[in-house]
C-alpha atoms as a PDB file:
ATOM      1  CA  UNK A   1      34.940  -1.305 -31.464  1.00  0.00           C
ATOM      2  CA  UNK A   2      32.612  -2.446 -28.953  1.00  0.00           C
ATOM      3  CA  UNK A   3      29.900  -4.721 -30.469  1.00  0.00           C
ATOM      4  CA  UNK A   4      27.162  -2.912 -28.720  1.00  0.00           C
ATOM      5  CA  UNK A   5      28.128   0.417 -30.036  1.00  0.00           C
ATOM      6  CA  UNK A   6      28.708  -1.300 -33.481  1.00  0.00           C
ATOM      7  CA  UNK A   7      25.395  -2.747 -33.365  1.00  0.00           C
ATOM      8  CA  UNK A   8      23.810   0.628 -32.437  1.00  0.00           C
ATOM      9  CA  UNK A   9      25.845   2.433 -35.563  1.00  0.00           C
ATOM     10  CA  UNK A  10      24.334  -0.057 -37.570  1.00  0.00           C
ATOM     11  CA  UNK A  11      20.896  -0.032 -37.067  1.00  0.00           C
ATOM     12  CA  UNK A  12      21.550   4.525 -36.848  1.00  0.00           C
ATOM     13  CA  UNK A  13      22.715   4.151 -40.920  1.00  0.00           C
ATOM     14  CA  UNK A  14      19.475   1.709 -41.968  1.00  0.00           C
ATOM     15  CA  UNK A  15      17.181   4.181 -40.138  1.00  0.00           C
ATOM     16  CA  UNK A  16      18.900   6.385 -42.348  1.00  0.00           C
ATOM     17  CA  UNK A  17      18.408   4.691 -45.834  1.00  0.00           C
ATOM     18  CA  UNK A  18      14.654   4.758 -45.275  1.00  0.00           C
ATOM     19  CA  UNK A  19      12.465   5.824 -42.455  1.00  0.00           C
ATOM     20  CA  UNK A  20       9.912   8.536 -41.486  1.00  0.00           C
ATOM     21  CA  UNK A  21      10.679  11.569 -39.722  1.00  0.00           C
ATOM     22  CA  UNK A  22       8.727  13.196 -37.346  1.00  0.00           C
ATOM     23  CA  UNK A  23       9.244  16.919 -37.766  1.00  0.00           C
ATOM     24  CA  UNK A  24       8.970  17.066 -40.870  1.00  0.00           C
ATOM     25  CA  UNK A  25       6.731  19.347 -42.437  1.00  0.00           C
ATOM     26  CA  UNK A  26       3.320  18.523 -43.918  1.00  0.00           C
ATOM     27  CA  UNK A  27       4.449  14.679 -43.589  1.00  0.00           C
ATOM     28  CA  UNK A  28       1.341  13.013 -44.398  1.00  0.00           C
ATOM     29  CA  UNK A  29       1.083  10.697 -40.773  1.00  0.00           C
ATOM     30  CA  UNK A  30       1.786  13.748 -38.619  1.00  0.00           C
ATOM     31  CA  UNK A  31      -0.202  16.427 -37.526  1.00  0.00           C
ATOM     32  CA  UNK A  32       0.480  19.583 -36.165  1.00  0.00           C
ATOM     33  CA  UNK A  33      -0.706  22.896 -34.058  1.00  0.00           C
ATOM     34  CA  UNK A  34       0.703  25.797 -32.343  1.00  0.00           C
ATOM     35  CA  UNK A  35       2.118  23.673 -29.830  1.00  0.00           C
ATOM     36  CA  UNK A  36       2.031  19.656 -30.568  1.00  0.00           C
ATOM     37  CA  UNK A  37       2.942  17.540 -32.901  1.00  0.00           C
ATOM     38  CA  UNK A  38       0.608  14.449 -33.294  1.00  0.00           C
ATOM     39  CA  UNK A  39       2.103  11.310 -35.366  1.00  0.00           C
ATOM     40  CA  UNK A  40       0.193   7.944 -36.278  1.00  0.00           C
ATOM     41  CA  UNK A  41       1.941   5.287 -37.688  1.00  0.00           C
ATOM     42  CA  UNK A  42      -0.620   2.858 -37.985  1.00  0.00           C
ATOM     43  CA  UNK A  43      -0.648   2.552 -41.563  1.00  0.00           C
ATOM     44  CA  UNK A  44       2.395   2.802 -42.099  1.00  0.00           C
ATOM     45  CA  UNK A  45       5.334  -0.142 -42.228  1.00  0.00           C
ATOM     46  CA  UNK A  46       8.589   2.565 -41.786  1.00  0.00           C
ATOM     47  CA  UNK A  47      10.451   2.915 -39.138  1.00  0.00           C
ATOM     48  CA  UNK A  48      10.729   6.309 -37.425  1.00  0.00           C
ATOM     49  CA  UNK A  49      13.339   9.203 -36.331  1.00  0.00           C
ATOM     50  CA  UNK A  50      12.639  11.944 -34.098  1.00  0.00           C
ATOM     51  CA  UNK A  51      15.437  15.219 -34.186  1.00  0.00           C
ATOM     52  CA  UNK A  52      15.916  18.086 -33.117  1.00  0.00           C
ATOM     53  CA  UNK A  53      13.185  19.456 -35.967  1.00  0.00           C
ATOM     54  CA  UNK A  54      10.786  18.383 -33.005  1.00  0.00           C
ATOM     55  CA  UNK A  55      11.898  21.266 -30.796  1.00  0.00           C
ATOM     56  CA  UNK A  56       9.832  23.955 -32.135  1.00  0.00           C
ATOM     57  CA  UNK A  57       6.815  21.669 -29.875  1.00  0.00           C
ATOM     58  CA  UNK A  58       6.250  21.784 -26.275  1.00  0.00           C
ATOM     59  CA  UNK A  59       4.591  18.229 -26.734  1.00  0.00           C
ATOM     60  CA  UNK A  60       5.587  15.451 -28.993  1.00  0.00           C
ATOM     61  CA  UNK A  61       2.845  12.349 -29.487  1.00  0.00           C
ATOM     62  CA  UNK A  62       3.976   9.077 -31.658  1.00  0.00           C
ATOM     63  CA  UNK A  63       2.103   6.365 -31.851  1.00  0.00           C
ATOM     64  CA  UNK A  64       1.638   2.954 -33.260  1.00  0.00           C
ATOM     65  CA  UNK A  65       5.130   2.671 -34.522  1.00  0.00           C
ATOM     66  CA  UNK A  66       7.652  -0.696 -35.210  1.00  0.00           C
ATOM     67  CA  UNK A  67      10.782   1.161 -34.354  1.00  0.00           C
ATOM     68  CA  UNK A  68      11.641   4.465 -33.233  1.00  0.00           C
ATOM     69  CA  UNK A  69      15.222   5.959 -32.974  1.00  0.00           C
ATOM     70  CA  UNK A  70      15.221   8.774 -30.968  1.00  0.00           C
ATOM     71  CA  UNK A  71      18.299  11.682 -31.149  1.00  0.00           C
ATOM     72  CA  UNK A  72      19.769  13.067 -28.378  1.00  0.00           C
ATOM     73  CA  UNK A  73      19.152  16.549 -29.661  1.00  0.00           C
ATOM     74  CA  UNK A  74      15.322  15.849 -29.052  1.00  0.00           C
ATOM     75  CA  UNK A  75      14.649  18.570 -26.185  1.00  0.00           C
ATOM     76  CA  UNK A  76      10.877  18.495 -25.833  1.00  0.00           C
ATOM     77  CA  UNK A  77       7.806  16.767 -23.896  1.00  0.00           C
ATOM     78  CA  UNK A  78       7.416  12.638 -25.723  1.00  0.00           C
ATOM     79  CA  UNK A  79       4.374  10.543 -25.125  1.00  0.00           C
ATOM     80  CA  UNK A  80       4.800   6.999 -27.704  1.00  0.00           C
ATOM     81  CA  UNK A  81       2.491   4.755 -27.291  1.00  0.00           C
ATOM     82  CA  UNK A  82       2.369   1.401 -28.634  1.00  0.00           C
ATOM     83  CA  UNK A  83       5.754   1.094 -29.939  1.00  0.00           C
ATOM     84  CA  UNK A  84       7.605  -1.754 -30.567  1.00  0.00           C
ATOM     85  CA  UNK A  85      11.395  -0.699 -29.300  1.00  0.00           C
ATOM     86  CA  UNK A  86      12.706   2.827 -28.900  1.00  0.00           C
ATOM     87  CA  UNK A  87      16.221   3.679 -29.062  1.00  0.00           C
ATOM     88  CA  UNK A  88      18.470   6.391 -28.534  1.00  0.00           C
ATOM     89  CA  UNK A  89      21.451   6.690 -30.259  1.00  0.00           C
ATOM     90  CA  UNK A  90      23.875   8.089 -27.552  1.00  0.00           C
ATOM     91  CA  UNK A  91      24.070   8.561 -23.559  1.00  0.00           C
ATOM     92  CA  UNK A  92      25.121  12.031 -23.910  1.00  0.00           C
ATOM     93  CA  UNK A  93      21.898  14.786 -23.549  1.00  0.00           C
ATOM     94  CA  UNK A  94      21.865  18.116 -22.891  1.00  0.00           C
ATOM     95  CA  UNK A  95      20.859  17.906 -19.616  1.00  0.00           C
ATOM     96  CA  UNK A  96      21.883  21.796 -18.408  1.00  0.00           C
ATOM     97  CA  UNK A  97      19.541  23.124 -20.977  1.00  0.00           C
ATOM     98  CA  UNK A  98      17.020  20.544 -21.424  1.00  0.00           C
ATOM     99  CA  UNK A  99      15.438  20.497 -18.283  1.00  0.00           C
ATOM    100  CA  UNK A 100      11.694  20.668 -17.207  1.00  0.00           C
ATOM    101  CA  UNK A 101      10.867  17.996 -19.770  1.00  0.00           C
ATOM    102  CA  UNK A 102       8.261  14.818 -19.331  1.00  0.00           C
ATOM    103  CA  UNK A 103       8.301  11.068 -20.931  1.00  0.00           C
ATOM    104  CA  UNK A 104       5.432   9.294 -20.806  1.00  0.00           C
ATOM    105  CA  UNK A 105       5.259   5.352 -22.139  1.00  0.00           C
ATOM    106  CA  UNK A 106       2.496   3.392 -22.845  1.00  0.00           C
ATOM    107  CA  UNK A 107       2.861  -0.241 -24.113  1.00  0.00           C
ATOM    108  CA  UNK A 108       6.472   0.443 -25.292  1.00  0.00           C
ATOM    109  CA  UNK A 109       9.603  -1.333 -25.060  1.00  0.00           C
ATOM    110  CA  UNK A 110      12.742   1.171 -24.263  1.00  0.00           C
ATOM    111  CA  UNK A 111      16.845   0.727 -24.106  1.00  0.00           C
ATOM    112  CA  UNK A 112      17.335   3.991 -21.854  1.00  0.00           C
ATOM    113  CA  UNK A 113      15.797   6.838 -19.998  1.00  0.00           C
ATOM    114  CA  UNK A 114      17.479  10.131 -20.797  1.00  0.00           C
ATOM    115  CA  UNK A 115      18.646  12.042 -18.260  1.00  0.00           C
ATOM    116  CA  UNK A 116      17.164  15.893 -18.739  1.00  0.00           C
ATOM    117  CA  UNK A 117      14.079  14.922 -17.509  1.00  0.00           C
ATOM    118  CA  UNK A 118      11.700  16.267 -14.565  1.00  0.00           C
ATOM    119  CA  UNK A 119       8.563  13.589 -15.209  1.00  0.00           C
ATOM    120  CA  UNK A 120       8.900  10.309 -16.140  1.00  0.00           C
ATOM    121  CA  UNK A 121       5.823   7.671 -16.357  1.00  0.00           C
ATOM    122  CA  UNK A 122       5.689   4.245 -17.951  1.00  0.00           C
ATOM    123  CA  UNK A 123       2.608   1.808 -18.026  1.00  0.00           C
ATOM    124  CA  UNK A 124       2.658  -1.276 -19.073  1.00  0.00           C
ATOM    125  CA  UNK A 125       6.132  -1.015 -21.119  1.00  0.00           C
ATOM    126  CA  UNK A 126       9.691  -2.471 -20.416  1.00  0.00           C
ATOM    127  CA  UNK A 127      12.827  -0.823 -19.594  1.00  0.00           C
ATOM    128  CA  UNK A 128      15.634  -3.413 -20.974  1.00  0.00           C
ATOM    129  CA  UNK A 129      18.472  -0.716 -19.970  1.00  0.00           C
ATOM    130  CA  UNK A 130      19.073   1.579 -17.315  1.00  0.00           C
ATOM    131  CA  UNK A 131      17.590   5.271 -15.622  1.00  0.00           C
ATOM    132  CA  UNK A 132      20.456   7.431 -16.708  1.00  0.00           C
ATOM    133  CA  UNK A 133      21.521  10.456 -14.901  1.00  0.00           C
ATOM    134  CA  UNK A 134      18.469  12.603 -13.301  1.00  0.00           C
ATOM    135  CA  UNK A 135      19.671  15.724 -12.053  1.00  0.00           C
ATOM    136  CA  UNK A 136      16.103  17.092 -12.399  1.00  0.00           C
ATOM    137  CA  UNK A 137      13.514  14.467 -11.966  1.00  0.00           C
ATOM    138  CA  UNK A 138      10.813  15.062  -9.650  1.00  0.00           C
ATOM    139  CA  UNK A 139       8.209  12.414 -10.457  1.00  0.00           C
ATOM    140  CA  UNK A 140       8.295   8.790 -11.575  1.00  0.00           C
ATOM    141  CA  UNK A 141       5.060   6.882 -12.045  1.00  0.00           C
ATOM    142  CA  UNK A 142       5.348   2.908 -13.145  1.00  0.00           C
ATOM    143  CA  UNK A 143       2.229   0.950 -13.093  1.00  0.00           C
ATOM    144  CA  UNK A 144       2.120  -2.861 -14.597  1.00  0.00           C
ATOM    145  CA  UNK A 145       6.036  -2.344 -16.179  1.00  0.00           C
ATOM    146  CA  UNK A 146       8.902  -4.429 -16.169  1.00  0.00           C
ATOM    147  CA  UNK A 147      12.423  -2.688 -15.303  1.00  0.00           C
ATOM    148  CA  UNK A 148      16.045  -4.332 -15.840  1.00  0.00           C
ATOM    149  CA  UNK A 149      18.120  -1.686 -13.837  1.00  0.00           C
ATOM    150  CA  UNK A 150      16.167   0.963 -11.448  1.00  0.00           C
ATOM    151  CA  UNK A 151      18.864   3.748 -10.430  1.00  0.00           C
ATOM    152  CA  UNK A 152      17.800   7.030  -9.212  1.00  0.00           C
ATOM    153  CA  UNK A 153      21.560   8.154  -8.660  1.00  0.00           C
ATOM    154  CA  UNK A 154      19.772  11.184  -7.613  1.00  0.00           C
ATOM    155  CA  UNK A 155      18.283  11.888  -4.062  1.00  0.00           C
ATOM    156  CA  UNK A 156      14.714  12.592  -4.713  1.00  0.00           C
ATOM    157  CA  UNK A 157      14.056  15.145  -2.227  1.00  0.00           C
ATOM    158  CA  UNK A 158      11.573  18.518  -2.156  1.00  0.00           C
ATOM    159  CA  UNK A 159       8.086  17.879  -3.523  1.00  0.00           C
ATOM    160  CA  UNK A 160       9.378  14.862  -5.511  1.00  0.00           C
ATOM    161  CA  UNK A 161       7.240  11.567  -5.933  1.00  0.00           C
ATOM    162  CA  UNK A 162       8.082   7.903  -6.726  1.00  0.00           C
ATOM    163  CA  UNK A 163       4.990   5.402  -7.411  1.00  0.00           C
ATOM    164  CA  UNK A 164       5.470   1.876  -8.298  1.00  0.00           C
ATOM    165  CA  UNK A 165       2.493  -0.350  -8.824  1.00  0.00           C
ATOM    166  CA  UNK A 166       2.155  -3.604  -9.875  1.00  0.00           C
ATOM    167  CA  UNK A 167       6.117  -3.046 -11.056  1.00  0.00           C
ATOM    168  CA  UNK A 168       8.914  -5.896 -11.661  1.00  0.00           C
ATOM    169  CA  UNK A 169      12.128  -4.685 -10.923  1.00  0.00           C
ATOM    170  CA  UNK A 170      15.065  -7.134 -11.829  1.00  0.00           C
ATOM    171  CA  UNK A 171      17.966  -5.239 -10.189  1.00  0.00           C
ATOM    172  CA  UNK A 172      17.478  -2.024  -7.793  1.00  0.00           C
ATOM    173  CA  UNK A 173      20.695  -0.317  -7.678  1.00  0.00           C
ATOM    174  CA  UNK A 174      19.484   3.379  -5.765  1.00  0.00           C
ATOM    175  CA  UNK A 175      16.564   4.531  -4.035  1.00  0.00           C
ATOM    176  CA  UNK A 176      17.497   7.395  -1.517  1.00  0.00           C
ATOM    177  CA  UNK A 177      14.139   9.789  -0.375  1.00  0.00           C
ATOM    178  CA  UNK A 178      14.809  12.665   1.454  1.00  0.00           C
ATOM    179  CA  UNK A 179      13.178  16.003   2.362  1.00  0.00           C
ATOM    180  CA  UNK A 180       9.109  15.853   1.698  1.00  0.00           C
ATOM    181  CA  UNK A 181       9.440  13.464  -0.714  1.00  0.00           C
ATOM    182  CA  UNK A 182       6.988  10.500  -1.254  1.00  0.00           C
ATOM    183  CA  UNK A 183       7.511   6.921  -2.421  1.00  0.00           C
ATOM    184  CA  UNK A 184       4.645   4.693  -2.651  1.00  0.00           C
ATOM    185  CA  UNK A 185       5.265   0.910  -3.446  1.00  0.00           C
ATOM    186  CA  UNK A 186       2.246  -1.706  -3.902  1.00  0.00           C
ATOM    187  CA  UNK A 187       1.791  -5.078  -5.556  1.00  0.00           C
ATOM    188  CA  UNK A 188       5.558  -5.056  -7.111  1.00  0.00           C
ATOM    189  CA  UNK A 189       8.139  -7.612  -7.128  1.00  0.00           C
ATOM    190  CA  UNK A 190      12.197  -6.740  -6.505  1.00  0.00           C
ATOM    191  CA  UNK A 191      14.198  -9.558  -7.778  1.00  0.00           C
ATOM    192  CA  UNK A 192      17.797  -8.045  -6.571  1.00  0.00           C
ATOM    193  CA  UNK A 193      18.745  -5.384  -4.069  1.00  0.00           C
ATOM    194  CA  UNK A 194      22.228  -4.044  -4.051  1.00  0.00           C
ATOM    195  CA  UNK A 195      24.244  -2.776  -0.856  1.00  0.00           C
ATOM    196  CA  UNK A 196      22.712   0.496   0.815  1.00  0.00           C
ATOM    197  CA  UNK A 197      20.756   0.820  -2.384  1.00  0.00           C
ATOM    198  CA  UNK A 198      17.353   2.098  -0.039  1.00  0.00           C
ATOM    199  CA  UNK A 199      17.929   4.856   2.102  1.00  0.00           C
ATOM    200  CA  UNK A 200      14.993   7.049   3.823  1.00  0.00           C
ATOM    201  CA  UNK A 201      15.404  10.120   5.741  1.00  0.00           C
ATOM    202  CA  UNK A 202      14.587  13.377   6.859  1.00  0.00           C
ATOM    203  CA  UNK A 203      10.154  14.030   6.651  1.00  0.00           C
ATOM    204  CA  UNK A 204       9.902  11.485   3.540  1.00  0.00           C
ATOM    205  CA  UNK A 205       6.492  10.106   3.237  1.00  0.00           C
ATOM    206  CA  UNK A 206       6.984   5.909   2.757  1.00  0.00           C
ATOM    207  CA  UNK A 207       4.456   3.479   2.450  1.00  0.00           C
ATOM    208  CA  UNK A 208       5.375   0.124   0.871  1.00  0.00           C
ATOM    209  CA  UNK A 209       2.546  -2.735   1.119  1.00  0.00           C
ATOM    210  CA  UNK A 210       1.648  -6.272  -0.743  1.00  0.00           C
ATOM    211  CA  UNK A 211       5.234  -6.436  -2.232  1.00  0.00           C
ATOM    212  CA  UNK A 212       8.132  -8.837  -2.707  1.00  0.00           C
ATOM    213  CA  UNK A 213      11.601  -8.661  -2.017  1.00  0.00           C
ATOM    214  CA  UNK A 214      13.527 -11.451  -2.903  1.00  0.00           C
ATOM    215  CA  UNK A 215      17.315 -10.831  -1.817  1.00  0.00           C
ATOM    216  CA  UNK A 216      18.492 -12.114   1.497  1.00  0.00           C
ATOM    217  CA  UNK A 217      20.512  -9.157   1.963  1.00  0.00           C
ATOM    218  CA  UNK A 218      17.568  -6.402   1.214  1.00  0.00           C
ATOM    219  CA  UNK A 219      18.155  -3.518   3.975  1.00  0.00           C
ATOM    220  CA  UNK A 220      16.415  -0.917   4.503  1.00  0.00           C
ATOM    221  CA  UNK A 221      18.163   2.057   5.748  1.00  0.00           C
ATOM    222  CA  UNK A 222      15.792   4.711   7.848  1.00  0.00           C
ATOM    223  CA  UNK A 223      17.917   8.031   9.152  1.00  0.00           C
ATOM    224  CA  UNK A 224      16.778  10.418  11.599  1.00  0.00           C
ATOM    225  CA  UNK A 225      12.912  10.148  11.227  1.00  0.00           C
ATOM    226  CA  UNK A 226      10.766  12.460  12.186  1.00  0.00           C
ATOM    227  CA  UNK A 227       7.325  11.107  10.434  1.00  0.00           C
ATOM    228  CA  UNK A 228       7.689   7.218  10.115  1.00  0.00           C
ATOM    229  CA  UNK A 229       6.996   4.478   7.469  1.00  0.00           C
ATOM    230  CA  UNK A 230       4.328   2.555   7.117  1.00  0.00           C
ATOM    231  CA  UNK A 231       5.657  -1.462   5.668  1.00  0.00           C
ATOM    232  CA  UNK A 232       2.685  -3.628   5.130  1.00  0.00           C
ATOM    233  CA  UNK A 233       2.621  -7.245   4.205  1.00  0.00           C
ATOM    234  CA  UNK A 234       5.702  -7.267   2.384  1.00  0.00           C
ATOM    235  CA  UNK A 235       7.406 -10.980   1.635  1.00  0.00           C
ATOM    236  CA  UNK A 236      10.481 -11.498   1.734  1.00  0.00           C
ATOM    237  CA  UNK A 237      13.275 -11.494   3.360  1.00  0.00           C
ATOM    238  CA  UNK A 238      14.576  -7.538   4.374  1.00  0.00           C
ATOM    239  CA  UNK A 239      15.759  -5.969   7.354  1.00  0.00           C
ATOM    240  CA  UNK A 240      15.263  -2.332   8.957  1.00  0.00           C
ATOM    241  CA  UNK A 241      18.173  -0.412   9.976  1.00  0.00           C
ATOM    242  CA  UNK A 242      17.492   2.373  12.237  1.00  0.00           C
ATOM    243  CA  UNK A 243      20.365   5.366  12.092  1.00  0.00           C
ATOM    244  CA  UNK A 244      19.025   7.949  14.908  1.00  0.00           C
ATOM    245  CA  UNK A 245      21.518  10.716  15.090  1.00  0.00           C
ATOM    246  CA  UNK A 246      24.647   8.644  16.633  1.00  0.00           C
ATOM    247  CA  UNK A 247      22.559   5.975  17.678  1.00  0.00           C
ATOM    248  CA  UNK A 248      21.715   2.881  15.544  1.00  0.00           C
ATOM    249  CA  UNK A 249      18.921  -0.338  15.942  1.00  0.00           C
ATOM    250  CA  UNK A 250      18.514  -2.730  13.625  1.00  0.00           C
ATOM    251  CA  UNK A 251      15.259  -4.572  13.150  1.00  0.00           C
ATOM    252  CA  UNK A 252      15.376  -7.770  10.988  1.00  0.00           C
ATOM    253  CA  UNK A 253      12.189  -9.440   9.231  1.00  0.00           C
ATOM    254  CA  UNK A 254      12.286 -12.281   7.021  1.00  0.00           C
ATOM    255  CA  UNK A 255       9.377 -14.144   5.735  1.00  0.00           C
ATOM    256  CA  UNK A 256       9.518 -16.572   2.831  1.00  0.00           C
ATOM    257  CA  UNK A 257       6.344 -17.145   0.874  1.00  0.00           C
ATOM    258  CA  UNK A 258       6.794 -17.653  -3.071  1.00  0.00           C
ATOM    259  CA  UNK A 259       4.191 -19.302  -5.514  1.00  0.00           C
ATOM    260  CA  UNK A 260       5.878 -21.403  -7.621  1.00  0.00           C
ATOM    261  CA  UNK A 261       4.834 -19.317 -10.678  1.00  0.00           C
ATOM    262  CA  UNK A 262       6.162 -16.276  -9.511  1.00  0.00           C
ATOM    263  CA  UNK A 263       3.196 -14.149  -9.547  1.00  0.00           C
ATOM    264  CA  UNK A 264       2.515 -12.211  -6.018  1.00  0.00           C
ATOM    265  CA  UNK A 265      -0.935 -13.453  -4.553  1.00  0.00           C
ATOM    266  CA  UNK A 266      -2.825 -14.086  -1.416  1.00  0.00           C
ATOM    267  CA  UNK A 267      -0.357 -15.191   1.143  1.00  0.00           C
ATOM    268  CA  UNK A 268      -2.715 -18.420   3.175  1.00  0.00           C
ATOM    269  CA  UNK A 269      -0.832 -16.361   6.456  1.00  0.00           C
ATOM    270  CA  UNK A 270      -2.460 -12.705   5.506  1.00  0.00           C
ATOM    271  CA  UNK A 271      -3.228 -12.358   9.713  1.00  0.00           C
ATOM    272  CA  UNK A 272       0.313 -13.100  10.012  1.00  0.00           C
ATOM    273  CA  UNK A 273       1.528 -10.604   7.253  1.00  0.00           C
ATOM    274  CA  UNK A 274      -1.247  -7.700   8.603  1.00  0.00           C
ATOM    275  CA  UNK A 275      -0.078  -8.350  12.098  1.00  0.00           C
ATOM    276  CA  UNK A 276       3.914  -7.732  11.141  1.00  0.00           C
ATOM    277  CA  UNK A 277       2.582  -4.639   9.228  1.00  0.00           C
ATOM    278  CA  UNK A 278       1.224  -2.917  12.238  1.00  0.00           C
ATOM    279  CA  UNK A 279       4.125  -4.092  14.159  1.00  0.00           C
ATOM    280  CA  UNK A 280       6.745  -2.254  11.689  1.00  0.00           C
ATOM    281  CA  UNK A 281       4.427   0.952  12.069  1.00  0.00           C
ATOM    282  CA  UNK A 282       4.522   1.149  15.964  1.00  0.00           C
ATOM    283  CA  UNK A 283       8.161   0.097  15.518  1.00  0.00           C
ATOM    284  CA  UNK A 284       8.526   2.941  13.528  1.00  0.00           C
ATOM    285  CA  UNK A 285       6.773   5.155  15.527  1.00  0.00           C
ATOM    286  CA  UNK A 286       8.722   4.015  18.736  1.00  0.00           C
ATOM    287  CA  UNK A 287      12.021   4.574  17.214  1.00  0.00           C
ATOM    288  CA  UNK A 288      11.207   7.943  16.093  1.00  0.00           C
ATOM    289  CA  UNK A 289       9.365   9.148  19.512  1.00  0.00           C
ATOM    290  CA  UNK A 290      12.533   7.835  21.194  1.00  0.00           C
ATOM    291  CA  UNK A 291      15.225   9.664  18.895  1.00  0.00           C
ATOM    292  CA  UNK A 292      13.509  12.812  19.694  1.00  0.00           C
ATOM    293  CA  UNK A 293      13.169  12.175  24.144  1.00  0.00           C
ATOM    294  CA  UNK A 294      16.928  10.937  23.327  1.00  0.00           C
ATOM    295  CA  UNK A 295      18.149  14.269  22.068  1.00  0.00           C
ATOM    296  CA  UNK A 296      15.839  15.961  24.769  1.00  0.00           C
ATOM    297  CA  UNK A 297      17.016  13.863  27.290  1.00  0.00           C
ATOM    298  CA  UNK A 298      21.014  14.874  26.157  1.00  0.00           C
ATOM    299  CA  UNK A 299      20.377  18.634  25.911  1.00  0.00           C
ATOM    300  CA  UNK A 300      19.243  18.633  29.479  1.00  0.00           C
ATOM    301  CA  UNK A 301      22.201  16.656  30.431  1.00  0.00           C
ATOM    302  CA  UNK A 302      24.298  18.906  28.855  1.00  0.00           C
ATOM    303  CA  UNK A 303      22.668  22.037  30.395  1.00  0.00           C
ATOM    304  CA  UNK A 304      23.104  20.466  34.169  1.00  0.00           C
ATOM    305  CA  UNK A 305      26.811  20.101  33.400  1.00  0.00           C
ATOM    306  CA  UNK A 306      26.995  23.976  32.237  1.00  0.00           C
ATOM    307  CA  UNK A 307      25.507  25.062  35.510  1.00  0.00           C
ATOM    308  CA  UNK A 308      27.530  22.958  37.872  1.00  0.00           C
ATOM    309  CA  UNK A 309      30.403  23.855  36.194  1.00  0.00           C
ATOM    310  CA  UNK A 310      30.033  27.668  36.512  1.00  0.00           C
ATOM    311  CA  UNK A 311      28.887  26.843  40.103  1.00  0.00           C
ATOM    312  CA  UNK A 312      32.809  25.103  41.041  1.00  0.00           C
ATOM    313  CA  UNK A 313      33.905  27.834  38.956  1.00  0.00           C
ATOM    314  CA  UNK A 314      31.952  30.840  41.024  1.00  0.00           C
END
């Protein structure tokens, strides 16, 4: 047996010997109306379950709590705040039935993100695992939070939003925006980047200023735009590749500015930094005005052709 799955049973059987549940009824740190379920630990030295006794409540709120173990028959709206380290105890959710749910985290410590959700916001809290499956996710606020693993194996697209503020990011595996979606990044830090990990396309809305990206290889894919990005004193070292229809440019950018503590600051070049940010936007702006007299340009061509050719053929 694996020992992470081990370690996980484990810890599942000594919640079991003695810990408070939060559904239960009349439970003397809980309270309850029509439609949430209120729970403060603060006096209280138990660890905590949550089940699918919850369900009955469109809203869930836990707070001030050591540990929480959360079920994956839990199929309801959770805030926690202030809690020490949430876990679930399996990957599996019912995400086909479960949908239209939110997650909100507030100085809390988490293994996973279960995947049945459609809002998802964290401030100042720590994701030491992974974003599982989304199928319906359709906003994600971070603000002052540290992330192992950001996946969105999902394309956000639609009305969907991404905003990351003040955000570490150890490893981002998937980022794709499409349709009228918006991302908005400012003031974060991405430590790793892997291989066509950020993709843009379509009308999404992109604006990512006074950030860090720290792999060599960071590329940033942009595919038939018809609005443009706006990339604003980002450090770093990152590169633009332009995909219009069959055509393809690739822009390249790399500035490296660190402190030595790590911490993103005043760069001593912010003219410099300002200047490339107005740069990327009429870049942007350029390459998009030209995909569109490009495809103007060809359908013209194409229509001259037509015409001579039923000419030779009258």
């Amino acid at each position: 047996m694996e020992p992470v799955y081990l370690l996980t049973l484990l810890l599942v059987c000594c919640f079991s010997c003695d810990s408070a549940v939060v559904g239960e009824e009349n439970y003397k740190d809980c309270f309850a109306s029509d439609s949430v379920l209120k729970c403060d630990f603060i006096e209280s030295t138990q660890d905590v379950r949550m089940d699918e006794r919850v369900n009955k409540f469109q809203t869930v709120l836990v707070m001030n709590a050591g540990q929480l173990l959360l079920h994956p028959s839990v199929c309801t709206s959770v805030s926690l705040y202030h809690i020490g380290s949430v876990m679930f105890t399996s990957t599996s959710q019912k995400a086909a039935n479960c949908s239209g749910k939110a997650l909100h985290l507030h100085n809390v410590t988490v293994d996973q993100i279960p995947p049945y959700l459609e809002m998802i916001s964290l401030e100042n809290s720590r994701l030491t695992g992974t974003f599982l499956s989304q199928p319906h996710l359709k906003k994600v606020k971070v603000v002052n939070s540290w992330l192992r693993h950001f996946d969105l194996d999902t394309v956000m697209s639609g009305a969907s939003e991404v905003r990351l503020h003040r955000t570490n990011i150890t490893t981002l595996n998937r980022l794709h925006m499409a349709g009228r979606s918006k991302l908005f990044i400012t003031d974060s830090r991405v430590q790793k980047v892997s291989e066509k990990a950020i993709d843009f396309s379509e009308n999404a809305s992109v604006e990512v200023m006074r950030s860090v990206f720290q792999d060599d290889s960071t590329e940033i894919a942009v595919h038939n735009y018809k609005i443009g990005i706006l990339l604003a004193n980002i450090t770093g070292s990152w590169k633009i590749n332009y995909k219009c229809w069959d055509t393809q440019e690739t822009h390249e950018t790399t500035v490296n500015k660190y402190f030595s503590d790590g911490r993103i600051g005043k760069q001593n070049d912010f003219p410099l930094q300002v200047l490339l940010g107005v740069l990327g936007v009429l870049l942007a702006i350029s390459v998009s005005y030209n995909c569109y007299t490009w495809r103007g340009s060809r359908k013209v061509k194409v229509k001259a052709k037509e015409e001579i050719k039923t000419l030779m053929e009258a």
